[in-house]
PDB file of N, CA and C in Angstrom:
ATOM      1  N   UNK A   1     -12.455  18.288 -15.207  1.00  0.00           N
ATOM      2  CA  UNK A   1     -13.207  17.061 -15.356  1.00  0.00           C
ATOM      3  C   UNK A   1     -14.045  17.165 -16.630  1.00  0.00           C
ATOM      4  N   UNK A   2     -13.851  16.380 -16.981  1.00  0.00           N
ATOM      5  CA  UNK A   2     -14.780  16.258 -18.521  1.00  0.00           C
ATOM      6  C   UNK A   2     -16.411  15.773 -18.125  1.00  0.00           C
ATOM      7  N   UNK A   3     -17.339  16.817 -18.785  1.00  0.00           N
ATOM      8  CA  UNK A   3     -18.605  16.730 -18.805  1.00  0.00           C
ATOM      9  C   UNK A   3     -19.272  15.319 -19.203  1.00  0.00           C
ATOM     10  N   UNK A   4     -18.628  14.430 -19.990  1.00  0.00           N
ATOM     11  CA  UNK A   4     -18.999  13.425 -20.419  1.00  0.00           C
ATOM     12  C   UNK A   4     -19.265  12.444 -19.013  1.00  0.00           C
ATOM     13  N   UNK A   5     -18.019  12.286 -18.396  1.00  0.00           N
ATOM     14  CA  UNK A   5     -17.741  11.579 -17.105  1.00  0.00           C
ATOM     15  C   UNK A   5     -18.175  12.060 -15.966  1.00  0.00           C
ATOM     16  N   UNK A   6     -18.876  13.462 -16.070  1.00  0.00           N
ATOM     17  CA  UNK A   6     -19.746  13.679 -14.687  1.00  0.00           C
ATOM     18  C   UNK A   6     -20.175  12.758 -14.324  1.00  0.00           C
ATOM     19  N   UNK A   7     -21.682  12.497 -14.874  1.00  0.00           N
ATOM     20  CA  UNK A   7     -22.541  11.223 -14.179  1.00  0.00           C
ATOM     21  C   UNK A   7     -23.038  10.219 -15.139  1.00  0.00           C
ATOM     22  N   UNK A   8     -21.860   9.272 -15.062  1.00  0.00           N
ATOM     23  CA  UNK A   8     -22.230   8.167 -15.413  1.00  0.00           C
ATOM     24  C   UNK A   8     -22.433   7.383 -14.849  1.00  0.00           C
ATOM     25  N   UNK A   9     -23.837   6.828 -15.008  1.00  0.00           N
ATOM     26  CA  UNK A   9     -24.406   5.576 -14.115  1.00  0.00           C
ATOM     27  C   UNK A   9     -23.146   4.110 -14.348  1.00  0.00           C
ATOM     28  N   UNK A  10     -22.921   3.089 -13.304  1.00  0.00           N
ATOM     29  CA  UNK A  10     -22.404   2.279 -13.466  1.00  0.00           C
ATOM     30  C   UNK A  10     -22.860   1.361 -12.701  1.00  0.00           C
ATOM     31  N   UNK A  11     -22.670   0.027 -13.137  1.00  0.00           N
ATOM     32  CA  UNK A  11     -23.322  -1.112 -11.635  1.00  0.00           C
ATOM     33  C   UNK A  11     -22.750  -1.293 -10.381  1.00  0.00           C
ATOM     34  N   UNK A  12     -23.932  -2.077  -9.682  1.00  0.00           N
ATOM     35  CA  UNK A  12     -23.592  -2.276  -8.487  1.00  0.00           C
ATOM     36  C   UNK A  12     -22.075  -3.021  -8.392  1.00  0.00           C
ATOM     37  N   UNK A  13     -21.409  -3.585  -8.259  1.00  0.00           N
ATOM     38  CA  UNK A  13     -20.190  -4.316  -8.213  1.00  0.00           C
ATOM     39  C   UNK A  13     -18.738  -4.215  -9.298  1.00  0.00           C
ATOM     40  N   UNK A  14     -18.934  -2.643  -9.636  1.00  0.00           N
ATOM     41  CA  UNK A  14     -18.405  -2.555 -10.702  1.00  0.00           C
ATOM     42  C   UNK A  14     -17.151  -1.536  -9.871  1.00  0.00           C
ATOM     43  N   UNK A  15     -15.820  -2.076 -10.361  1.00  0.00           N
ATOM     44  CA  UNK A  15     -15.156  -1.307  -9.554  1.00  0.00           C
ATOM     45  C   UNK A  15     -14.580   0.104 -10.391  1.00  0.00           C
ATOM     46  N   UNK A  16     -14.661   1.219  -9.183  1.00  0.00           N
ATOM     47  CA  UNK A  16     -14.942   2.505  -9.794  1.00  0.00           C
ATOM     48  C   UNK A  16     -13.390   3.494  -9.868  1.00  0.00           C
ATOM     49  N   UNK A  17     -12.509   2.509  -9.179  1.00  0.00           N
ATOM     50  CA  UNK A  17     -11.125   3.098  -9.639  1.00  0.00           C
ATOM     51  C   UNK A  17     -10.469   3.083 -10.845  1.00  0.00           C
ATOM     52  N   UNK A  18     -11.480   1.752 -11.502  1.00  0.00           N
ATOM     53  CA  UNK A  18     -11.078   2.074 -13.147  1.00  0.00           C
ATOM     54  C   UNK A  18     -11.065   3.114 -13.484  1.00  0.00           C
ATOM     55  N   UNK A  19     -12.495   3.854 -13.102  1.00  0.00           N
ATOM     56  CA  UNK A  19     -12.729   5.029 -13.883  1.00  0.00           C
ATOM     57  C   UNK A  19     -12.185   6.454 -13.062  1.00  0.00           C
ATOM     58  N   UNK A  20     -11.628   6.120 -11.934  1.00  0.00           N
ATOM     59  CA  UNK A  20     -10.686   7.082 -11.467  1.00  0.00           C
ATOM     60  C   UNK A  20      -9.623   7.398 -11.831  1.00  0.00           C
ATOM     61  N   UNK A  21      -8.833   6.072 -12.245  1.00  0.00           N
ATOM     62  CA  UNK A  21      -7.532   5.854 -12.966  1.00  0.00           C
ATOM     63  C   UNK A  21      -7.685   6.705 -14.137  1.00  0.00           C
ATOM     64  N   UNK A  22      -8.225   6.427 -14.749  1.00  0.00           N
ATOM     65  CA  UNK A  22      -8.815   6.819 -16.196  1.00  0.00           C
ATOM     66  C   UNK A  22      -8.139   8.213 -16.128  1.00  0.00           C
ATOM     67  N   UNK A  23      -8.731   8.886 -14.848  1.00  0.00           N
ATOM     68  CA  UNK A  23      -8.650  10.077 -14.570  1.00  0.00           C
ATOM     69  C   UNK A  23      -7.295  10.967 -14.263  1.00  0.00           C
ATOM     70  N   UNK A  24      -6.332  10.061 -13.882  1.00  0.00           N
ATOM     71  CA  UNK A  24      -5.178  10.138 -13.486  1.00  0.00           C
ATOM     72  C   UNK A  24      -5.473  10.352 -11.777  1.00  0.00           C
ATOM     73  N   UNK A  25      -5.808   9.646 -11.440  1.00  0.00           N
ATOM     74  CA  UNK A  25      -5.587   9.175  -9.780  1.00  0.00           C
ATOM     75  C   UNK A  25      -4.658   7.924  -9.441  1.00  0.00           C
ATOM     76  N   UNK A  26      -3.914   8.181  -8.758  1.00  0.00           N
ATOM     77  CA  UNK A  26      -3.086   7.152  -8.237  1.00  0.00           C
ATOM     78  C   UNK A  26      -3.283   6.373  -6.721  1.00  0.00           C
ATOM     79  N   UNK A  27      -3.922   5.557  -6.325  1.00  0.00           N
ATOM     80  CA  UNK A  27      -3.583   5.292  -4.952  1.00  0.00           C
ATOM     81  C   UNK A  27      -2.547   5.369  -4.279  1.00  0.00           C
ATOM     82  N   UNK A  28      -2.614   5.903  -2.889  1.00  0.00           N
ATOM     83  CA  UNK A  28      -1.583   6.015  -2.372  1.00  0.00           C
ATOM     84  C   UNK A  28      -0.407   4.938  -2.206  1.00  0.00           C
ATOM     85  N   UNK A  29      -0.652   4.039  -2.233  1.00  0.00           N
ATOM     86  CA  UNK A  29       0.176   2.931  -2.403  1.00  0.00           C
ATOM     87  C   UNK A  29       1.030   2.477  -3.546  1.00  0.00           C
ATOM     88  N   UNK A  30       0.513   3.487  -4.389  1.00  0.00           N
ATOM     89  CA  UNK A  30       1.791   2.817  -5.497  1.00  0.00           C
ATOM     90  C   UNK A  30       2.518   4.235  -5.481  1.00  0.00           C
ATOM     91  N   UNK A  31       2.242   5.341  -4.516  1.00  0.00           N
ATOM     92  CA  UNK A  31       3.087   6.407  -4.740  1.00  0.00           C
ATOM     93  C   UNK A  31       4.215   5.931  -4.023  1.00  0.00           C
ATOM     94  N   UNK A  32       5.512   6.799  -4.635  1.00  0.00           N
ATOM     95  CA  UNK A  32       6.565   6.448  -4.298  1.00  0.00           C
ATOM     96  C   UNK A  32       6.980   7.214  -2.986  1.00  0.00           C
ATOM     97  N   UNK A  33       6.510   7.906  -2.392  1.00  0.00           N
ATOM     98  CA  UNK A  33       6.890   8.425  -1.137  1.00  0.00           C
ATOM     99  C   UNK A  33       6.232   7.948  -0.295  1.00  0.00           C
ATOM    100  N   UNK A  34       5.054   7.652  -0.081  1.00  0.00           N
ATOM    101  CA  UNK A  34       4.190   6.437   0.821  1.00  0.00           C
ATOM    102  C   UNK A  34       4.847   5.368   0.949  1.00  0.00           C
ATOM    103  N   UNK A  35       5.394   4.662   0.065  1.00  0.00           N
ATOM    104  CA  UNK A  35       6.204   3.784   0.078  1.00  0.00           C
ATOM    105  C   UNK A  35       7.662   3.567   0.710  1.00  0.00           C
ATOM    106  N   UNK A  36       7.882   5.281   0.768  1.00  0.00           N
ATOM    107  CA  UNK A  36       9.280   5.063   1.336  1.00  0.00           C
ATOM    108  C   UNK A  36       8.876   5.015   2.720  1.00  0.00           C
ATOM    109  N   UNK A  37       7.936   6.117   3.126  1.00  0.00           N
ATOM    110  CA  UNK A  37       7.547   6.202   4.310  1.00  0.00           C
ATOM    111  C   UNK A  37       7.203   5.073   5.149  1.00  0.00           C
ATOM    112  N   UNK A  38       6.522   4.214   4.965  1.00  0.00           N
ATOM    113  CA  UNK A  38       6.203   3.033   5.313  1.00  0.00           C
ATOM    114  C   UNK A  38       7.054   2.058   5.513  1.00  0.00           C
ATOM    115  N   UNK A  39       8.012   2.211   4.435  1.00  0.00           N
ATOM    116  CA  UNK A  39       9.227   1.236   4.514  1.00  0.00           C
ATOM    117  C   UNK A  39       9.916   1.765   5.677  1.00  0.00           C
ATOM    118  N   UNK A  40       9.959   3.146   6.288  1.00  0.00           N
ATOM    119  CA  UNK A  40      11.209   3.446   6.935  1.00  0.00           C
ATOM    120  C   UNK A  40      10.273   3.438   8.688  1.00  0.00           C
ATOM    121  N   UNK A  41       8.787   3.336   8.365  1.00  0.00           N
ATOM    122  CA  UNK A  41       8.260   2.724   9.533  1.00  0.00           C
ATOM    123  C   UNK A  41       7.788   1.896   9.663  1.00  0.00           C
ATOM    124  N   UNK A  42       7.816   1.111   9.040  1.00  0.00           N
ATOM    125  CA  UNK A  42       8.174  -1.160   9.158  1.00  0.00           C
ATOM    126  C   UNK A  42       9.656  -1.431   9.865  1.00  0.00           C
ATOM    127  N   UNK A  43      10.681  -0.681   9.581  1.00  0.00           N
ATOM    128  CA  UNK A  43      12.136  -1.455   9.879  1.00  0.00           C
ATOM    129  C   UNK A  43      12.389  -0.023  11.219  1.00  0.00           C
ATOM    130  N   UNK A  44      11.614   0.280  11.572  1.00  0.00           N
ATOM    131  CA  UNK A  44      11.538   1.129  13.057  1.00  0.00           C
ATOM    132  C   UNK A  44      12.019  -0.107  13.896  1.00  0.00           C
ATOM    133  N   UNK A  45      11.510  -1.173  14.105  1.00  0.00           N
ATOM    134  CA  UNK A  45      11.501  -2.485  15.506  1.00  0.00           C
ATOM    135  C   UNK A  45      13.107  -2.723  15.489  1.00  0.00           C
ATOM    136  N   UNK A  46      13.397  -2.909  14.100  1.00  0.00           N
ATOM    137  CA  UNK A  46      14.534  -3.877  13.406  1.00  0.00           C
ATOM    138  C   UNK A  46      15.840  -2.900  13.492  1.00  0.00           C
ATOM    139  N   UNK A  47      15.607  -1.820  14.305  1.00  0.00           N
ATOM    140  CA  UNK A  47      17.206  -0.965  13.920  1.00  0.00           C
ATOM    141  C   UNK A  47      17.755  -1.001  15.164  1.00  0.00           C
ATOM    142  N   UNK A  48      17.154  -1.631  16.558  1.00  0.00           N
ATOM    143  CA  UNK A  48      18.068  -1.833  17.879  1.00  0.00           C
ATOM    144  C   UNK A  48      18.010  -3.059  17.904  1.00  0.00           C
ATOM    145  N   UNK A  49      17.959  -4.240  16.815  1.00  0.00           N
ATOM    146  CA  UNK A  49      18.508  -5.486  17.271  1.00  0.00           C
ATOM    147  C   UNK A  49      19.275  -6.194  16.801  1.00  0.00           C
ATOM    148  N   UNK A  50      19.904  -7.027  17.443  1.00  0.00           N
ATOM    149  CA  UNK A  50      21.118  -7.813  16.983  1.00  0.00           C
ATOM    150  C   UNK A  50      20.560  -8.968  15.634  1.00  0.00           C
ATOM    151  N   UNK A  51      21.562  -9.722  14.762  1.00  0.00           N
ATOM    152  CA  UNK A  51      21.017 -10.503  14.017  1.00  0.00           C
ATOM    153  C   UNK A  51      19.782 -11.641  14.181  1.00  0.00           C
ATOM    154  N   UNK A  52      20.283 -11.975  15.167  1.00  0.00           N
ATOM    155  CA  UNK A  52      18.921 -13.304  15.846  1.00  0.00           C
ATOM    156  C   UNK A  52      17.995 -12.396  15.755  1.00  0.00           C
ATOM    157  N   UNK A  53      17.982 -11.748  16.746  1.00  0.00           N
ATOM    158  CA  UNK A  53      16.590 -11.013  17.178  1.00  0.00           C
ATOM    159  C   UNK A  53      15.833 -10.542  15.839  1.00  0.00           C
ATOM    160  N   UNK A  54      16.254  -9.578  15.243  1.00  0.00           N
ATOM    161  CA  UNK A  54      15.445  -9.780  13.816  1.00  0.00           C
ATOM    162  C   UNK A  54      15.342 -10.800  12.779  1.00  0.00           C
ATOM    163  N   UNK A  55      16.319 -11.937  13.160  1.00  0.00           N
ATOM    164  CA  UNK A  55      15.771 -13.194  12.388  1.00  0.00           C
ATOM    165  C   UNK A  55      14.094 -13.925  12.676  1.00  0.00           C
ATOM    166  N   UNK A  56      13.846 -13.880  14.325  1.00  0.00           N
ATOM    167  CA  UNK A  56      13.165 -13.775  15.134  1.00  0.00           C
ATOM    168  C   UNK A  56      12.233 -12.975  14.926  1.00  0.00           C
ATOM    169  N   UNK A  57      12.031 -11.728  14.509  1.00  0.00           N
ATOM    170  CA  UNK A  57      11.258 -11.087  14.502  1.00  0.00           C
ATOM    171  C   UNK A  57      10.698 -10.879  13.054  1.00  0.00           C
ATOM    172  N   UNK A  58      11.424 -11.299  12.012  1.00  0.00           N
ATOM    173  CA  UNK A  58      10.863 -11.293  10.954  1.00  0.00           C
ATOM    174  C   UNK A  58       9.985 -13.025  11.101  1.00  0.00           C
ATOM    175  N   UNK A  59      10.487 -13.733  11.259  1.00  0.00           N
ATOM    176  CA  UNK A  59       9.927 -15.087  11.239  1.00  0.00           C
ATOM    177  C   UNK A  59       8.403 -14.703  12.189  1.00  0.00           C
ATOM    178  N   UNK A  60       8.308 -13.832  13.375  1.00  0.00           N
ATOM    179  CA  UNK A  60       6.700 -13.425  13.999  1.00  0.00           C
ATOM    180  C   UNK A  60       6.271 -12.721  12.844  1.00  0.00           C
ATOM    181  N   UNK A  61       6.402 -11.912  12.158  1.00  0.00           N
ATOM    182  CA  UNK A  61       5.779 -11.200  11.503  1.00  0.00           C
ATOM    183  C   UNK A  61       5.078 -12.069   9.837  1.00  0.00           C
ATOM    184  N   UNK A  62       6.258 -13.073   9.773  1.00  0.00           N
ATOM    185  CA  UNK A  62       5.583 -13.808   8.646  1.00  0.00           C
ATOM    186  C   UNK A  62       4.575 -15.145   9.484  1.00  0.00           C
ATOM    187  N   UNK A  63       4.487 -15.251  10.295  1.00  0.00           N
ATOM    188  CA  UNK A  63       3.858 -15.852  10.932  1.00  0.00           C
ATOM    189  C   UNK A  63       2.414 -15.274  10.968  1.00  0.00           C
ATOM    190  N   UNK A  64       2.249 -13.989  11.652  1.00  0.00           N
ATOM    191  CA  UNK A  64       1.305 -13.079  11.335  1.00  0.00           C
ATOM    192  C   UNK A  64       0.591 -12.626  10.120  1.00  0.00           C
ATOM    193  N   UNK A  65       1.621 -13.064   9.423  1.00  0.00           N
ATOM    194  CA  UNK A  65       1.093 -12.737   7.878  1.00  0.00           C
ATOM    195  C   UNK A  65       1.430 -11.329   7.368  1.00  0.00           C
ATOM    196  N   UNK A  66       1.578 -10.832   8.254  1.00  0.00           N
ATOM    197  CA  UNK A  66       2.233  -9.120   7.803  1.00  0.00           C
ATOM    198  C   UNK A  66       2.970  -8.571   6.429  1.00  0.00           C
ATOM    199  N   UNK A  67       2.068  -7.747   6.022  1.00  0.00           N
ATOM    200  CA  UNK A  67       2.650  -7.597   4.534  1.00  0.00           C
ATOM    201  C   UNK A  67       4.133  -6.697   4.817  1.00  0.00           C
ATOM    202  N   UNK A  68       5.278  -6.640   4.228  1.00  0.00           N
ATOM    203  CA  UNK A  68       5.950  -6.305   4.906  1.00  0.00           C
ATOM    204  C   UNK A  68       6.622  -5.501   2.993  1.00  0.00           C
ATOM    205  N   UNK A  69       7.180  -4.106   3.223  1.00  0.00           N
ATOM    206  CA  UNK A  69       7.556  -3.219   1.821  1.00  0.00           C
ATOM    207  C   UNK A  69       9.084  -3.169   1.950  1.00  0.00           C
ATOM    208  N   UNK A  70       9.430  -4.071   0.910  1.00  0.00           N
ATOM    209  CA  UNK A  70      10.821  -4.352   0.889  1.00  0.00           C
ATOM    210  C   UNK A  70      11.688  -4.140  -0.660  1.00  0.00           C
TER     211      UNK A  70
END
């Protein structure tokens, strides 16, 4: 870590992943194995049903609003 970026004061509402990024931090969400992971436990419901039924079940889930990683 660079001494400069120890402690720098910043404001209240100032968002601080800029300066994480900066750092080389990635949220987990744009990693690519979180992503797979997630994807392969979202379509868990969807692998014992027939076509309707997951037509059906995607239409509840956008209903819900469910962000869904496709």
């Amino acid at each position: 870590m660079n001494q400069d970026n120890e402690h720098v004061w910043t404001p209240t509402g100032t968002d601080i992943t800029v300066r994480w990024r900066q750092m080389g931090w990635v949220p987990a969400s744009e990693l690519p194995e979180f992503q797979a992971k997630w994807k392969f436990y979202q379509g868990l419901p969807l692998r014992k049903l027939d076509d309707k039924a997951k037509a059906e079940y995607e239409l509840v889930m956008k209903r819900a609003k469910v962000a869904r990683i496709k």
